[in-house]
Protein backbone atom coordinates (compact mmCIF):
# COMPACT_ATOMS: atom_id res chain seq x y z
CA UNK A 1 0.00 0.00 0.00
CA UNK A 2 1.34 3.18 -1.06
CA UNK A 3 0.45 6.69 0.10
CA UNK A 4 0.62 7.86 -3.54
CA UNK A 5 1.14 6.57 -6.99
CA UNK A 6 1.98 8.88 -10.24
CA UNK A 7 1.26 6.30 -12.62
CA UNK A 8 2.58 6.36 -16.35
CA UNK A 9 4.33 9.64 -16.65
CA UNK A 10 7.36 10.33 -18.16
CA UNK A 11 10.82 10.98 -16.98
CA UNK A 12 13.52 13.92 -18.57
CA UNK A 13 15.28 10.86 -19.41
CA UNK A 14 12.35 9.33 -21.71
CA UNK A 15 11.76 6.71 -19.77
CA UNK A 16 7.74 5.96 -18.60
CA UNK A 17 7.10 4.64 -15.46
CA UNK A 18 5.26 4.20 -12.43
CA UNK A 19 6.26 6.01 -9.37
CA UNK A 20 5.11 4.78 -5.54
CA UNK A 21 5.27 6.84 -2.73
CA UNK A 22 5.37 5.56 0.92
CA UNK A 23 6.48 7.98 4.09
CA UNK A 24 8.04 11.09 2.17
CA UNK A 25 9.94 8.88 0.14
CA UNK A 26 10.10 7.68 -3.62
CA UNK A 27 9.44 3.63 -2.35
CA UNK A 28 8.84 2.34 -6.19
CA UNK A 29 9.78 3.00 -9.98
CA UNK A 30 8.47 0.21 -11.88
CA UNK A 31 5.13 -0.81 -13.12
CA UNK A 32 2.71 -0.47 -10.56
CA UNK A 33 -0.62 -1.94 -12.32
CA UNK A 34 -2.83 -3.24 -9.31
CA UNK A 35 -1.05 -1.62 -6.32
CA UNK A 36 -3.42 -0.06 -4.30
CA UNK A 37 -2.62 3.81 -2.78
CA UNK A 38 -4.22 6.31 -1.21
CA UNK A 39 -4.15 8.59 -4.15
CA UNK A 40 -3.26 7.89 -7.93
CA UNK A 41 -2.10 10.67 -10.31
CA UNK A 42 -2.60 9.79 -13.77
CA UNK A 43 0.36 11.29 -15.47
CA UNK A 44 0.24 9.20 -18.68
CA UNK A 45 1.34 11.33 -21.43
CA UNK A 46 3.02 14.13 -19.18
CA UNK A 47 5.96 14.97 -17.96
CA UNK A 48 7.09 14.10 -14.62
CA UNK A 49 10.72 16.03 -13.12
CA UNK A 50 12.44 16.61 -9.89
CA UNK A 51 10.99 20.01 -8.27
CA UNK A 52 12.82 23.12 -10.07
CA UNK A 53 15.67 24.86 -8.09
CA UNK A 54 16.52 28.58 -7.52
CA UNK A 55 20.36 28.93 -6.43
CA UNK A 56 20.08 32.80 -6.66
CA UNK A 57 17.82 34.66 -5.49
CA UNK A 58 17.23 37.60 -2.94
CA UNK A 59 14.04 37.16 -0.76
CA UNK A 60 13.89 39.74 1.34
CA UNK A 61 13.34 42.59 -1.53
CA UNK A 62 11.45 40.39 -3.46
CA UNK A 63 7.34 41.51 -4.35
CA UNK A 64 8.58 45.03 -2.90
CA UNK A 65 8.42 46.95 -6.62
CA UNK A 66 7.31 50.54 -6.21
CA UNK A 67 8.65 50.79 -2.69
CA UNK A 68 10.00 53.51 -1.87
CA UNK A 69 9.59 54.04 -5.20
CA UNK A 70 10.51 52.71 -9.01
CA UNK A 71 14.02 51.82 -10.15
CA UNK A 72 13.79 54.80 -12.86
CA UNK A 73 16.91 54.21 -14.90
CA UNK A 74 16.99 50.44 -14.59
CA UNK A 75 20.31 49.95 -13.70
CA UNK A 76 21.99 48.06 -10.98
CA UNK A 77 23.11 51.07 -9.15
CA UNK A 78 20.16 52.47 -8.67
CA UNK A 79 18.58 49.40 -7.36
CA UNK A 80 21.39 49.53 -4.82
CA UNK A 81 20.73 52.81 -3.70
CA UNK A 82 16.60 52.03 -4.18
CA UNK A 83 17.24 48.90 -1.83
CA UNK A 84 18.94 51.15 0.99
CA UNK A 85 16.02 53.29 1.05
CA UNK A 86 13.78 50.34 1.19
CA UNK A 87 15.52 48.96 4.10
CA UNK A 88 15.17 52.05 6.35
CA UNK A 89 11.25 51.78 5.67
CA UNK A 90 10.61 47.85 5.92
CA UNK A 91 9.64 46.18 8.78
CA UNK A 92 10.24 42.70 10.20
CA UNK A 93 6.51 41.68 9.67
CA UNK A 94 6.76 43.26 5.79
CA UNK A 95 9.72 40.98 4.70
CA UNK A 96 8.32 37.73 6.23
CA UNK A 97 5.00 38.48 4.59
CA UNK A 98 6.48 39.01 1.09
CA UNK A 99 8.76 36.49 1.44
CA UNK A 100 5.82 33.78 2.16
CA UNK A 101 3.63 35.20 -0.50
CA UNK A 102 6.78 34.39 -2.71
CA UNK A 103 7.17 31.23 -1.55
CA UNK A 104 3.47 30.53 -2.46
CA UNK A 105 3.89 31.25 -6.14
CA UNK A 106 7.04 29.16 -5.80
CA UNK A 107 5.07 26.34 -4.30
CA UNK A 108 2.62 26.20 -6.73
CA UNK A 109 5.12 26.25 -9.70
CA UNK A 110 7.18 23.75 -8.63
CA UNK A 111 9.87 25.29 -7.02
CA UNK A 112 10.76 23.72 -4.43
CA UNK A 113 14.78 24.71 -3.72
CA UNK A 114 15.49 27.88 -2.79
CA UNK A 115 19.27 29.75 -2.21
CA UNK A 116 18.35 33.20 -1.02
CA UNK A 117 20.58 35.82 0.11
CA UNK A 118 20.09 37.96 2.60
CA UNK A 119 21.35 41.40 2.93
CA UNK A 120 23.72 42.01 6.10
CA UNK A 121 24.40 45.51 5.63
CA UNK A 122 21.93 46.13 8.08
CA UNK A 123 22.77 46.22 12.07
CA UNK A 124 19.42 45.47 12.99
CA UNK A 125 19.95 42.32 10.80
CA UNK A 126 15.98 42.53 10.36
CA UNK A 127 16.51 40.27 7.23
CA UNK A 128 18.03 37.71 8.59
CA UNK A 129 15.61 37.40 11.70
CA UNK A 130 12.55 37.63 9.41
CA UNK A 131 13.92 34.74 6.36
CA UNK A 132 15.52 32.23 9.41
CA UNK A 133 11.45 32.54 10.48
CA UNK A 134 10.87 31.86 7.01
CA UNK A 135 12.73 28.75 6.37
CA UNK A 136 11.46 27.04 9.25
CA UNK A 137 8.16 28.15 8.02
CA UNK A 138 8.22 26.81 4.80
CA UNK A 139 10.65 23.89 5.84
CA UNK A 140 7.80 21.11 4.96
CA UNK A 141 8.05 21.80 1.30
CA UNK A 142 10.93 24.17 0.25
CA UNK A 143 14.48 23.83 1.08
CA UNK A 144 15.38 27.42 1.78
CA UNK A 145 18.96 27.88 1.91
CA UNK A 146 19.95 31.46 3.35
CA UNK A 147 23.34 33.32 2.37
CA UNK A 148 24.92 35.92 4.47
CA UNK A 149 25.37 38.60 2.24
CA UNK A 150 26.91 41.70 2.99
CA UNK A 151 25.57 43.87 0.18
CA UNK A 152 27.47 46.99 0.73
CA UNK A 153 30.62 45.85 0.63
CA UNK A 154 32.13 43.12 3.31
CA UNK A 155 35.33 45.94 4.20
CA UNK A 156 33.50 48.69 2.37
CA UNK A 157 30.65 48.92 5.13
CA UNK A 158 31.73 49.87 8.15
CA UNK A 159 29.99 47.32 10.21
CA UNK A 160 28.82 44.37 7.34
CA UNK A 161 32.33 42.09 8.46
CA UNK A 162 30.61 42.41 11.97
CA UNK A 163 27.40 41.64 10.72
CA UNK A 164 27.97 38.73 8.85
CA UNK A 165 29.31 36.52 11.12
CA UNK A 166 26.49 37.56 13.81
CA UNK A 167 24.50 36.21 10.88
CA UNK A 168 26.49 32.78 10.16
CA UNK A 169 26.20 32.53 14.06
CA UNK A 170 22.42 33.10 13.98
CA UNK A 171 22.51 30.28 11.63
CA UNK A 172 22.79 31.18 8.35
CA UNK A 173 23.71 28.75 6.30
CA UNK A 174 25.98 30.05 3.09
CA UNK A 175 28.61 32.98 3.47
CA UNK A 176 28.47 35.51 0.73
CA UNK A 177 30.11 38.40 -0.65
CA UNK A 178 30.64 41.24 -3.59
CA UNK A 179 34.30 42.11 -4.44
CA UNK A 180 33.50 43.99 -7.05
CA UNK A 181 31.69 46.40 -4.94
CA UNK A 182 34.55 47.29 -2.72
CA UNK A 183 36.36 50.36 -2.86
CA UNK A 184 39.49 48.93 -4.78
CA UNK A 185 40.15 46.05 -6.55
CA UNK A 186 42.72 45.07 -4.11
CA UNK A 187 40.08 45.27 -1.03
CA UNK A 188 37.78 42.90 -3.65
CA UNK A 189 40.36 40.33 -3.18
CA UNK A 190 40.89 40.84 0.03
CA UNK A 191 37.69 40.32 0.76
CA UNK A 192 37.49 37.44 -0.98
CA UNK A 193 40.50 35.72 0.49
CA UNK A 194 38.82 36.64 4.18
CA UNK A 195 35.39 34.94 3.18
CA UNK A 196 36.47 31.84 2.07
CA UNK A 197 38.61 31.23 5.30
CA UNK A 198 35.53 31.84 7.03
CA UNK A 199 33.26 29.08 5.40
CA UNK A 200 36.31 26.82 5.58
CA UNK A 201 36.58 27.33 9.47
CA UNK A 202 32.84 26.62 9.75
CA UNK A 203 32.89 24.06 7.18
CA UNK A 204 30.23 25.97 4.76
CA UNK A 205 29.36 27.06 1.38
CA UNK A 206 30.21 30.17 -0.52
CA UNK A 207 28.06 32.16 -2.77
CA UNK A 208 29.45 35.25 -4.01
CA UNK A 209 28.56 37.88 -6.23
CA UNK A 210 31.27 37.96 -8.90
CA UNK A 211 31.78 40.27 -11.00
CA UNK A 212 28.81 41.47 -11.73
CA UNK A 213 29.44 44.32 -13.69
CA UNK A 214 30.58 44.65 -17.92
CA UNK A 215 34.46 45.89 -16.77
CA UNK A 216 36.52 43.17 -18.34
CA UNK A 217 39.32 43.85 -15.53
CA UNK A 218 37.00 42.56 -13.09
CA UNK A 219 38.91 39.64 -12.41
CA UNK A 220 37.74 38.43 -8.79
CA UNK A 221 36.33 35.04 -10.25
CA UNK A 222 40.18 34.42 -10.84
CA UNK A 223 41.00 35.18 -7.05
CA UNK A 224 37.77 33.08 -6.07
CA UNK A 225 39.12 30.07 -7.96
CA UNK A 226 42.28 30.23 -6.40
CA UNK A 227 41.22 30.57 -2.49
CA UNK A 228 38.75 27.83 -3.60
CA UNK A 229 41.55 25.31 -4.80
CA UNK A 230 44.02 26.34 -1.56
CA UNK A 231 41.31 26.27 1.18
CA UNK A 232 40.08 22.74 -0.28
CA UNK A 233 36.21 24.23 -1.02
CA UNK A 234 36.04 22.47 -4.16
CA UNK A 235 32.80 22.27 -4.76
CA UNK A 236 31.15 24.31 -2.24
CA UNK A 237 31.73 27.22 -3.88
CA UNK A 238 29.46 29.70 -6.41
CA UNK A 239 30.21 32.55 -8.56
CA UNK A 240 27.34 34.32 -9.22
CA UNK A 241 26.39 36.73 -12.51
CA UNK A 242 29.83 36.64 -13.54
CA UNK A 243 29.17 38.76 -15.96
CA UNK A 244 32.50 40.58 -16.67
CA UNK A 245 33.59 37.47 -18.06
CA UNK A 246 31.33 38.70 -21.05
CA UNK A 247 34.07 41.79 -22.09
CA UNK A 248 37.14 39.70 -21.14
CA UNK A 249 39.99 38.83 -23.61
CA UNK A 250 39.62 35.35 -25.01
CA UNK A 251 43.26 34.59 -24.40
CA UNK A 252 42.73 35.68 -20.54
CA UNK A 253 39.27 33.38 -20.91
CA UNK A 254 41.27 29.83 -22.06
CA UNK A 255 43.37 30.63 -18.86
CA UNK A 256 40.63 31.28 -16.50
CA UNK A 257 38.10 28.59 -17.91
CA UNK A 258 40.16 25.72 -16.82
CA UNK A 259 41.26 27.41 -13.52
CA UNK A 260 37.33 27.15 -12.59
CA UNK A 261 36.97 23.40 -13.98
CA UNK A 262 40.02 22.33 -11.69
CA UNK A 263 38.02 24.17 -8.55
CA UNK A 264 34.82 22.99 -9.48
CA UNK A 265 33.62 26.31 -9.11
CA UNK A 266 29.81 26.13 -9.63
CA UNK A 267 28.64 29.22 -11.91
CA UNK A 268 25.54 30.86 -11.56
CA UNK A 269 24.64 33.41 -14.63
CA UNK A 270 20.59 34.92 -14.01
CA UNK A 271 19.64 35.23 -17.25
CA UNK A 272 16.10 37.29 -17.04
CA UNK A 273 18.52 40.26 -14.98
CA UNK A 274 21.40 40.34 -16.75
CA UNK A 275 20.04 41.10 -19.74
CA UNK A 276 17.63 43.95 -18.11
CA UNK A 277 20.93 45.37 -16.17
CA UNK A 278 24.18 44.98 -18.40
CA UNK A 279 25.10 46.65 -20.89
CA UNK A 280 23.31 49.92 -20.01
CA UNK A 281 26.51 52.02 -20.72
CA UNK A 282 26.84 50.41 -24.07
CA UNK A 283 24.80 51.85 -27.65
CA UNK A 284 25.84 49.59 -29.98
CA UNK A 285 26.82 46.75 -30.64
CA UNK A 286 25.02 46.26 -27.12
CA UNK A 287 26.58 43.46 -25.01
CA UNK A 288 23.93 40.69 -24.18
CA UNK A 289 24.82 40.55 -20.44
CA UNK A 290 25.38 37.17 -20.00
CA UNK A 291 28.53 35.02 -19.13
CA UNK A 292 29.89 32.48 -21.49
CA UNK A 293 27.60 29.71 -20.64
CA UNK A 294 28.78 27.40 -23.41
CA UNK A 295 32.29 27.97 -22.97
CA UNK A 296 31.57 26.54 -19.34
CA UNK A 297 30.01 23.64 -20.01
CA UNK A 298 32.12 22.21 -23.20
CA UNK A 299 34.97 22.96 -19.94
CA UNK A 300 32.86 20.19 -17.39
CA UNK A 301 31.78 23.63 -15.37
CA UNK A 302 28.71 22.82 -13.38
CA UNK A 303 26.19 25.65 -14.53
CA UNK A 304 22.68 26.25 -13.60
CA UNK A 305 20.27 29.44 -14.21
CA UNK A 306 19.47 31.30 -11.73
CA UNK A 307 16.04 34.07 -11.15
CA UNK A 308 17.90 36.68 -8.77
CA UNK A 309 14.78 39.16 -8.37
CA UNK A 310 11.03 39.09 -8.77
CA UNK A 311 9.35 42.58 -8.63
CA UNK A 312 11.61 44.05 -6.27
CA UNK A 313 14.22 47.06 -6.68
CA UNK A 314 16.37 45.83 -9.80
CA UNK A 315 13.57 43.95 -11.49
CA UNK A 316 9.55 44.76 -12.51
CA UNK A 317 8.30 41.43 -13.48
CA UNK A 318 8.65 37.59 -12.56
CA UNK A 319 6.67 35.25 -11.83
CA UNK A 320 8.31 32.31 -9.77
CA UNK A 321 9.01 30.53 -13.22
CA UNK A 322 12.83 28.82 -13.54
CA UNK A 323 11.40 27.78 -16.97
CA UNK A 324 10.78 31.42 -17.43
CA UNK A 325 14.15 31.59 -16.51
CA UNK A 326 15.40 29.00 -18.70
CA UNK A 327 13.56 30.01 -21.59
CA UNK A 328 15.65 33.44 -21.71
CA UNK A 329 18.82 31.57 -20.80
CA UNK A 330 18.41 29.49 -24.04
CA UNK A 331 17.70 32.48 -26.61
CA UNK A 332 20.40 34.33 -24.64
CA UNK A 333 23.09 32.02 -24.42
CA UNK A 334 21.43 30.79 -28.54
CA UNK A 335 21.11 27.05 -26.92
CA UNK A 336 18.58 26.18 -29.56
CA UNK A 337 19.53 22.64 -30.44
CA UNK A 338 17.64 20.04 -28.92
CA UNK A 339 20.80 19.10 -26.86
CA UNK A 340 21.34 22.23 -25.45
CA UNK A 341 17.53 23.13 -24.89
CA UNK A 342 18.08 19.98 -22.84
CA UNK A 343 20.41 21.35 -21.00
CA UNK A 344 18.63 24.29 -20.25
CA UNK A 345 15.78 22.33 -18.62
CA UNK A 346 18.57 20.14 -16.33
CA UNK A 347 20.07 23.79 -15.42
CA UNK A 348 16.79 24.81 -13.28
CA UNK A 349 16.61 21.37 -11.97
CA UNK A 350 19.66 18.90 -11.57
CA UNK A 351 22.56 21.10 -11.97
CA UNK A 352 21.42 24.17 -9.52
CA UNK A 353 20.09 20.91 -7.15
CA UNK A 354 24.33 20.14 -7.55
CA UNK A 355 25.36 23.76 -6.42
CA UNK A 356 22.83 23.92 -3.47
CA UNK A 357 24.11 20.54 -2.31
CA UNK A 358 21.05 19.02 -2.08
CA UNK A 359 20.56 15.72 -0.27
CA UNK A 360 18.19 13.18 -1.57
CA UNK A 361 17.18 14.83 -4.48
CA UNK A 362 16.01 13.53 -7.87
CA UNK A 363 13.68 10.54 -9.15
CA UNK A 364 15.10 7.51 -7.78
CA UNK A 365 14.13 5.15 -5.12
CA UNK A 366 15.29 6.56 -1.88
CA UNK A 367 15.39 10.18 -3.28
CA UNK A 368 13.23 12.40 -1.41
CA UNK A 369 9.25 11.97 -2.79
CA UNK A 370 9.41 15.84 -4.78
CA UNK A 371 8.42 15.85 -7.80
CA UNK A 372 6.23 18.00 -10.86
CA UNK A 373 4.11 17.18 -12.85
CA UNK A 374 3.81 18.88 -16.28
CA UNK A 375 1.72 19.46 -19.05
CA UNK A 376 4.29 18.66 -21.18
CA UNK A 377 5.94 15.07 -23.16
CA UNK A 378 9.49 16.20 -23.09
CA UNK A 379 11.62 19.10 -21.02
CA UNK A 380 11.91 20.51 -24.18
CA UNK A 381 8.17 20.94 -24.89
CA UNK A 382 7.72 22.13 -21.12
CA UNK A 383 10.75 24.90 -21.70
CA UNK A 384 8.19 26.22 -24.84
CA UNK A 385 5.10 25.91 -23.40
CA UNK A 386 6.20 27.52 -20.17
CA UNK A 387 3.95 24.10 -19.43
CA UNK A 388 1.86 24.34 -16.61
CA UNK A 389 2.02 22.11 -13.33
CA UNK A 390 -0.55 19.60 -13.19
CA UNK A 391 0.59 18.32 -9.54
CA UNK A 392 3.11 19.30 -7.53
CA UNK A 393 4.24 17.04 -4.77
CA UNK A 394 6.75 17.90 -1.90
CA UNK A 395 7.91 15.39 0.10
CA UNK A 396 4.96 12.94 -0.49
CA UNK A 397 1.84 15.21 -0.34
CA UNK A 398 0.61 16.95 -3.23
CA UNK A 399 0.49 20.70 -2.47
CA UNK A 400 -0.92 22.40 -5.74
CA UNK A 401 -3.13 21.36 -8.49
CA UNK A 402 -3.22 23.68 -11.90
CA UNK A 403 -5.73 22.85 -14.95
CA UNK A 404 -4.59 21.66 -18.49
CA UNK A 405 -3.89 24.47 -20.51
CA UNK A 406 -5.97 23.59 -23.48
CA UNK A 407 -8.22 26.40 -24.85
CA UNK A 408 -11.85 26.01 -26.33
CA UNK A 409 -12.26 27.50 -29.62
CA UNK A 410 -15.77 28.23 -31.50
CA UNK A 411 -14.70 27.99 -34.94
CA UNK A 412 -16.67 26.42 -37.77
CA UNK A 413 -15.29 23.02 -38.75
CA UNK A 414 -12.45 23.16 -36.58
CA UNK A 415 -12.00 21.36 -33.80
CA UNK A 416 -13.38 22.47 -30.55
CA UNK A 417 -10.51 21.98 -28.18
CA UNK A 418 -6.64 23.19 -28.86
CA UNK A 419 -4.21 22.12 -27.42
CA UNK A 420 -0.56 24.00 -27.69
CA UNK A 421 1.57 20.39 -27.22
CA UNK A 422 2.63 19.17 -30.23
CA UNK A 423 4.07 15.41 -31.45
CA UNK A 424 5.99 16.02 -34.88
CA UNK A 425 4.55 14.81 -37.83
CA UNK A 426 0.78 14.97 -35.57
């Protein structure tokens, strides 16, 4: 007897099979016909995948647009400054209640990993008291994964070095940083240098922002690489946006590229805001804003997409997507073969699951019992269709049900139902 069966759906792989769920857990993967359970999804046709994963994202701005006011200019600077008059106006109460409206649209799309950071730049550390009550709020059904971030600069703040190990102490879980924000480039890898001996003493991640910014001789992923290899964090260790790696010289790129492989530096470019926020100095030809995704997977780079913002200070729209998120990474990063769209669709799940360090997670027996399903056949036809989620299931029980997407049509001799999924030569 199983708590739950998804019967006949099919796998990113291409396989179709049954899946039985017993205690939280994926108990089964095999034909199933006559096994009773307390609930059957019939997925026969549709896709079923591991939940989607966020690696990147920043929670406690997030469904704040238009507070204070709107980012007028667009750019990242402004959303800095925009997000420091936000934070001397928020409360406590205003964060957690965004932040669980957020993680209500994430439920119901699937999205079911979350890496957040969270600002420390802020003595009150408000933002870290309000997302810790978060994550054990939401700890039922998304992983929420909290990085200390110290958004103004880790030496460039007067007090964020102080602050950010009260918030590793308060028990946040990744430590964070932004060298390109310091004052010089020297401080940047200073900075650097200081973080990583920090997560190595407490044996913890890194996430840092990484050159975020379209100055080729912002070189800190080089430094990050390096600490990464001497402190033995390979691995456990992020580069977020780097972006700059978008201007640099190709001969300093075929030095740098295999540097990263041989730290397994995990890379983390966010697709729908780099686009919106490089470039803006540029006319034209207009640099796309994205790092050289390609380039970092031919090298055995472990890459996943990542959102960043949703209606907050650098960003107007989002919806809680990742194959949003993908979708933009693909035309972006012009991964149109079916390969590479492939990929796209294992960047917002498997690969991003590999850089958050997730424990029992994928479809296998054993694995935790998280799963979508999709009103798609393929991860392809999902990463067009934006598909929508039939069921989503977290950690055995189904927690969000969405209609087909078919539409009705009243057209004379046509048919009366349409359906956007398509089977080639159908």
């Amino acid at each position: 007897m199983f708590d739950l069966i998804v019967k006949g759906g099919t796998l990113p792989d291409g396989t179709v099979t049954d899946i039985g769920i017993s205690c939280g857990k994926i108990a089964a993967m095999a034909p199933l016909d006559g096994a009773e359970a307390g609930r059957v999804l019939e997925a026969s046709g549709d896709l079923v995948s591991p939940p989607f994963v966020d690696p990147h994202f920043h929670m406690d701005a997030t469904l704040s647009y238009g507070i204070p006011r709107i980012n007028a200019s667009g750019t990242l600077l402004e959303g800095i400054g925009l997000w420091g008059e936000l934070k001397q106006v928020m409360t406590q109460e205003d964060v957690v209640a965004r932040a669980l409206a957020y993680c209500d649209w994430a439920a119901s799309m699937g999205l079911l990993a979350i890496r957040s950071h969270v600002d420390t730049c802020d003595d009150r550390l408000l933002g870290v008291e309000a997302l810790l009550h978060v994550r054990e709020t939401v700890k039922d059904y998304i992983d929420l994964q909290l990085v200390a971030f110290p958004q103004d600069g880790f030496y460039r703040d007067p007090t964020a070095r102080e602050n950010t190990i009260r918030a590793l102490d308060m028990g946040v879980d990744v430590v964070g940083g932004i060298p390109h924000f310091e004052r010089t480039m020297a401080d940047g890898a200073a900075s650097v240098r200081e973080l990583c001996e920090l997560a190595a003493q407490r044996g913890l991640q890194v996430d840092m922002h990484c050159d975020e910014t379209d100055d080729p001789n912002s070189r800190h992923i080089e430094t990050l690489a390096f600490e990464t290899t001497r402190l033995g964090l390979e691995g456990r260790v992020a580069g977020s946006h780097l972006t700059s790696m978008h201007s640099m010289d190709n001969y300093y790129v075929s030095k740098l590229l295999p540097l990263m492989a041989e730290a397994e530096i995990n890379a983390i470019p966010n697709p729908l805001i780099n686009i919106v926020l490089q470039g803006r100095h540029d006319t034209f030809p207009k640099r796309r804003g994205l790092t050289r995704v390609k380039e970092m997977l031919a090298m055995g780079i472990n890459v996943g997409w990542g959102q960043d913002c949703v209606l907050d200070p650098w960003y107007s729209l989002g919806t809680a997507d990742m194959l949003d998120v993908a979708f933009m990474g693909l035309h972006v990063a012009q991964m149109t073969s079916p390969e590479e769209m492939h990929t796209c669709f294992e960047m917002v799940t498997r690969n991003n699951a590999r850089t958050m360090g997730l424990a029992d997670y994928g479809l296998h027996v054993g694995a935790d019992a998280s799963l979508v399903v999709l009103d798609a056949g393929s991860p392809v036809e999902a990463l067009r269709l934006r598909a929508p989620r039939l069921w989503v299931v977290a950690k055995g029980k189904v927690i969000s049900e969405t209609p087909r997407a078919d539409a009705r049509l009243n057209l004379a001799g046509r048919p009366d139902r349409v359906s956007r999924r398509h089977q080639p030569g159908s």
